[in-house]
Protein backbone atom coordinates (compact mmCIF):
# COMPACT_ATOMS: atom_id res chain seq x y z
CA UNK A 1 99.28 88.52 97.83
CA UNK A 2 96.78 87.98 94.94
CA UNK A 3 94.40 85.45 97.25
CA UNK A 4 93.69 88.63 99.81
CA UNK A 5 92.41 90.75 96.29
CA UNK A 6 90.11 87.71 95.46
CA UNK A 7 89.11 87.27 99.02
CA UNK A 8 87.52 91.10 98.86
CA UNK A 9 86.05 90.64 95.90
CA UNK A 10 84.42 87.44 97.26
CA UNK A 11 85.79 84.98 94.83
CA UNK A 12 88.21 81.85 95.96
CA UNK A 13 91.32 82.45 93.70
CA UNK A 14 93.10 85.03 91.44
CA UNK A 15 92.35 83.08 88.27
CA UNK A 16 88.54 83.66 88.64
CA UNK A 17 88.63 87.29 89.65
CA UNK A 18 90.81 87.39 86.62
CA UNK A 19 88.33 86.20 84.68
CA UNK A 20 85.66 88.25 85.73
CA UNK A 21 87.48 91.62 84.83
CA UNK A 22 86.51 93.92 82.39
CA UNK A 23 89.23 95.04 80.33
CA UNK A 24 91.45 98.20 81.03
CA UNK A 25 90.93 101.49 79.11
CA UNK A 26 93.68 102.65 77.39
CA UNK A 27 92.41 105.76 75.76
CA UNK A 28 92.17 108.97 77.86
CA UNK A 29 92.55 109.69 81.43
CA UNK A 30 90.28 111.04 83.49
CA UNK A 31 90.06 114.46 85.19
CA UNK A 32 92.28 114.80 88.51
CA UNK A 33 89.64 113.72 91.37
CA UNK A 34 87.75 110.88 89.21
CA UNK A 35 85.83 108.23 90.94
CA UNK A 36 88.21 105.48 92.07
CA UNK A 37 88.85 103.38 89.33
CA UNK A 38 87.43 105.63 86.73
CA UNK A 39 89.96 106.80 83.91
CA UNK A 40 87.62 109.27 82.45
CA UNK A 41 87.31 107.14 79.09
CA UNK A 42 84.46 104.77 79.86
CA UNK A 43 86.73 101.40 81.30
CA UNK A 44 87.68 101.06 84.62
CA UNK A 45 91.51 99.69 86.06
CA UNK A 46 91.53 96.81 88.28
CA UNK A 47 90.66 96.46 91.60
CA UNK A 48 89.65 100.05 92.10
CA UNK A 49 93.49 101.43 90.85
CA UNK A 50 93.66 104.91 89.72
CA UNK A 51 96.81 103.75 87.47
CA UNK A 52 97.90 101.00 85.55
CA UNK A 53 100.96 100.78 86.99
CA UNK A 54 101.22 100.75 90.85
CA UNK A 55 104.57 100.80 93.13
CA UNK A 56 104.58 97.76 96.05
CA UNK A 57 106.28 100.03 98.97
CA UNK A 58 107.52 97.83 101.62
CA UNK A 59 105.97 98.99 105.36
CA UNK A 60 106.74 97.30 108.98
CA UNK A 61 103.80 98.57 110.93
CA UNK A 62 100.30 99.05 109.42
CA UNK A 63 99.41 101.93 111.85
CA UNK A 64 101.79 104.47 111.04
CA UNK A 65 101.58 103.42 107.28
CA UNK A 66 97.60 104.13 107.15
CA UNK A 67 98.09 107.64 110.08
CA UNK A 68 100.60 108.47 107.20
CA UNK A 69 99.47 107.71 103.41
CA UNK A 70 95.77 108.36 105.05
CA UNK A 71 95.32 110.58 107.68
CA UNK A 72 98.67 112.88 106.70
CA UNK A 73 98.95 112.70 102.96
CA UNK A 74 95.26 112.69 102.32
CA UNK A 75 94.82 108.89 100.25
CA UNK A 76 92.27 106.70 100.33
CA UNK A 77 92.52 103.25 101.75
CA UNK A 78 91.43 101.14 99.21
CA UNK A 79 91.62 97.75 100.53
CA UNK A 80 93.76 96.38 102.79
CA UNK A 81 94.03 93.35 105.57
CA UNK A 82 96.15 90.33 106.40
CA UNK A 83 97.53 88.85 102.86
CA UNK A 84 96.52 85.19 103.32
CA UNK A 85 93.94 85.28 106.68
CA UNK A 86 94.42 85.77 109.69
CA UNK A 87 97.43 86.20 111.40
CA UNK A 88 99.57 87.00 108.21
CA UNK A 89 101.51 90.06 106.45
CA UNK A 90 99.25 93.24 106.10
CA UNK A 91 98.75 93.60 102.04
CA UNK A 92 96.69 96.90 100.78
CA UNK A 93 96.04 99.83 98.76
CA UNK A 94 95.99 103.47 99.12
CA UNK A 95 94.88 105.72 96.18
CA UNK A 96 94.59 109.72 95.82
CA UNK A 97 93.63 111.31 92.21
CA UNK A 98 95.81 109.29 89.72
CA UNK A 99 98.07 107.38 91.96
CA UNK A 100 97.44 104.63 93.64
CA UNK A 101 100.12 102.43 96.24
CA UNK A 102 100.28 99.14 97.44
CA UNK A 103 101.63 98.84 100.56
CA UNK A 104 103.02 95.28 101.83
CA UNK A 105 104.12 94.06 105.28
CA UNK A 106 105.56 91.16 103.40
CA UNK A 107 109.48 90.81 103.14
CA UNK A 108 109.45 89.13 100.20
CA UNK A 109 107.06 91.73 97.88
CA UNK A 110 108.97 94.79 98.39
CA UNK A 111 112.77 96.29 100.01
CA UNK A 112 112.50 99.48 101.86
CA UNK A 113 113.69 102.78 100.27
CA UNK A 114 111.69 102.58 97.33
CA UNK A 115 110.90 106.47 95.82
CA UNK A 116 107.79 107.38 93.89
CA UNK A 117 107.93 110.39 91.41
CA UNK A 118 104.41 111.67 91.21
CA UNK A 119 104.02 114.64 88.51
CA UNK A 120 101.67 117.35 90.42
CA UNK A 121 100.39 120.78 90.42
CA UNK A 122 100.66 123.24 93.07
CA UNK A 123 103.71 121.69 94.51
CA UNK A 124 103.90 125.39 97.29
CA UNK A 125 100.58 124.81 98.53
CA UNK A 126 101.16 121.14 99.07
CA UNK A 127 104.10 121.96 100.71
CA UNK A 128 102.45 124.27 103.14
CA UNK A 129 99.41 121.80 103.58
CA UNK A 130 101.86 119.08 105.22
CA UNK A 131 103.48 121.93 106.96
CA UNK A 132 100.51 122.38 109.02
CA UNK A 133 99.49 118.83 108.74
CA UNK A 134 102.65 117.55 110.42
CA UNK A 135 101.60 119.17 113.75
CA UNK A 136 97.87 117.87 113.40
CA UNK A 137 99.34 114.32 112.39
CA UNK A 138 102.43 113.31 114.47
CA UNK A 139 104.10 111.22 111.60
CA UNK A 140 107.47 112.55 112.69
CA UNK A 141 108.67 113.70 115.63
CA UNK A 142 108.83 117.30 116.53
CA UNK A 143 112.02 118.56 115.30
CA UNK A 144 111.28 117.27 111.88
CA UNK A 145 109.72 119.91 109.34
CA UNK A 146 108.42 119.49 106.10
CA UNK A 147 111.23 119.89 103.90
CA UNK A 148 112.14 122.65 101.34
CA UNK A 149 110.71 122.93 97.68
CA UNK A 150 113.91 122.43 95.61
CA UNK A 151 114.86 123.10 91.64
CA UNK A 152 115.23 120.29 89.62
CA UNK A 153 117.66 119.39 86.70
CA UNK A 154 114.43 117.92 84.82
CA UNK A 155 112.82 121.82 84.33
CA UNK A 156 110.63 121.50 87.18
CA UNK A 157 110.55 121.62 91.21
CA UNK A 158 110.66 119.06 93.70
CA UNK A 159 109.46 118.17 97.32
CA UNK A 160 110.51 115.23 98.25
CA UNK A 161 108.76 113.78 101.62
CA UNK A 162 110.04 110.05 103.28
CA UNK A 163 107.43 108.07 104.89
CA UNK A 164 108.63 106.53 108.47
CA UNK A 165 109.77 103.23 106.49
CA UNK A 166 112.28 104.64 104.31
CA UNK A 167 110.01 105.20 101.15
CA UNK A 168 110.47 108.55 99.71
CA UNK A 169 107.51 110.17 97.40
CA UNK A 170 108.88 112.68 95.18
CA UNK A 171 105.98 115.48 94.32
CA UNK A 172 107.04 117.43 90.94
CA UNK A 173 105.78 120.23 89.55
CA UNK A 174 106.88 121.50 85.84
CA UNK A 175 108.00 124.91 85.28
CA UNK A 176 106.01 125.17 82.10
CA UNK A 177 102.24 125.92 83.24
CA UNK A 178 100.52 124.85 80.01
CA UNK A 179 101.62 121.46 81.06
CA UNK A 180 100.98 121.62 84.90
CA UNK A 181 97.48 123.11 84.40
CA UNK A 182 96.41 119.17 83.55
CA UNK A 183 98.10 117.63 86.85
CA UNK A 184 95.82 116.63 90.30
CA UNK A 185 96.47 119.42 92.85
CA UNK A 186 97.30 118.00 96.30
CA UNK A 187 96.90 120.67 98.73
């Protein structure tokens, strides 16, 4: 997984793209909508990541992963290609304001069913946005709707959407709006 990274960065192995890294911010974050790989404080994260941490989802087909992370949900593909040339596992990364998502035809990086809890504002709009994007972007079939906003135990609301491998992301919005007013909107 870490050769196809060095590969697009045009270096041989991990160790020397490593090497060649500046160091990760860890003050401040930027606003929602930064340049890839900008965190608002002056450093950068790695490999054009909007986060420091980043989920591996586990996907079985690379088409309907990109029609659905890109074309439906609106992220930007990153990088991505066979893991170790030609002819191997598909290895990549998708990013949208803060979050960014690796996504890994390997067996071995990640199991299906993985969820993703992604704090957000304007969790009704984004709701209605994949509403009408589900009929523009056929990443389920017809009788499949965008599901319902629901209340959440944790003071907040929830969407939760599954990707066609089993992954669920899980949009929430807090009730409180001095804190949501410093989330990425979606819609």
């Amino acid at each position: 997984m870490p050769g196809i990274v060095a590969r697009q960065h045009g270096v041989d192995n991990w160790n020397i793209l490593a090497a060649r890294q500046r160091p990760v911010a860890t003050a401040g974050r930027g606003a929602p909508g930064d340049a890839p790989g900008g965190d608002g404080a002056g450093g950068t994260h790695p490999w054009g990541a909007r986060s420091n941490t980043i989920p591996v989802l586990r996907i079985f087909a690379v088409a309907p992963a990109l029609e659905f992370y890109v074309d439906f949900l609106g992220f930007t593909l990153d990088f991505g290609g066979p893991n170790a040339g030609p002819g191997t596992a598909y290895y990549g990364q998708v990013s949208r304001h803060d979050t960014t998502l690796h996504l890994a035809e390997t067996a071995y990086d990640a199991g299906q069913g993985a969820t993703v809890f992604l704090w957000i504002d304007g969790i009704d709009e984004l709701r209605e946005r994949l509403n009408q994007r589900r009929t523009e972007v056929p990443v389920w079939g017809p009788a499949v709707w965008t599901p319902e906003v629901e209340q959440a135990q944790w003071d907040g609301r929830v969407l939760t959407v599954a990707d066609p491998f089993g992954n669920h992301l899980r949009f929430s919005e807090p009730q409180d709006p001095s804190i949501r007013g410093g989330l990425p909107r979606w819609a």
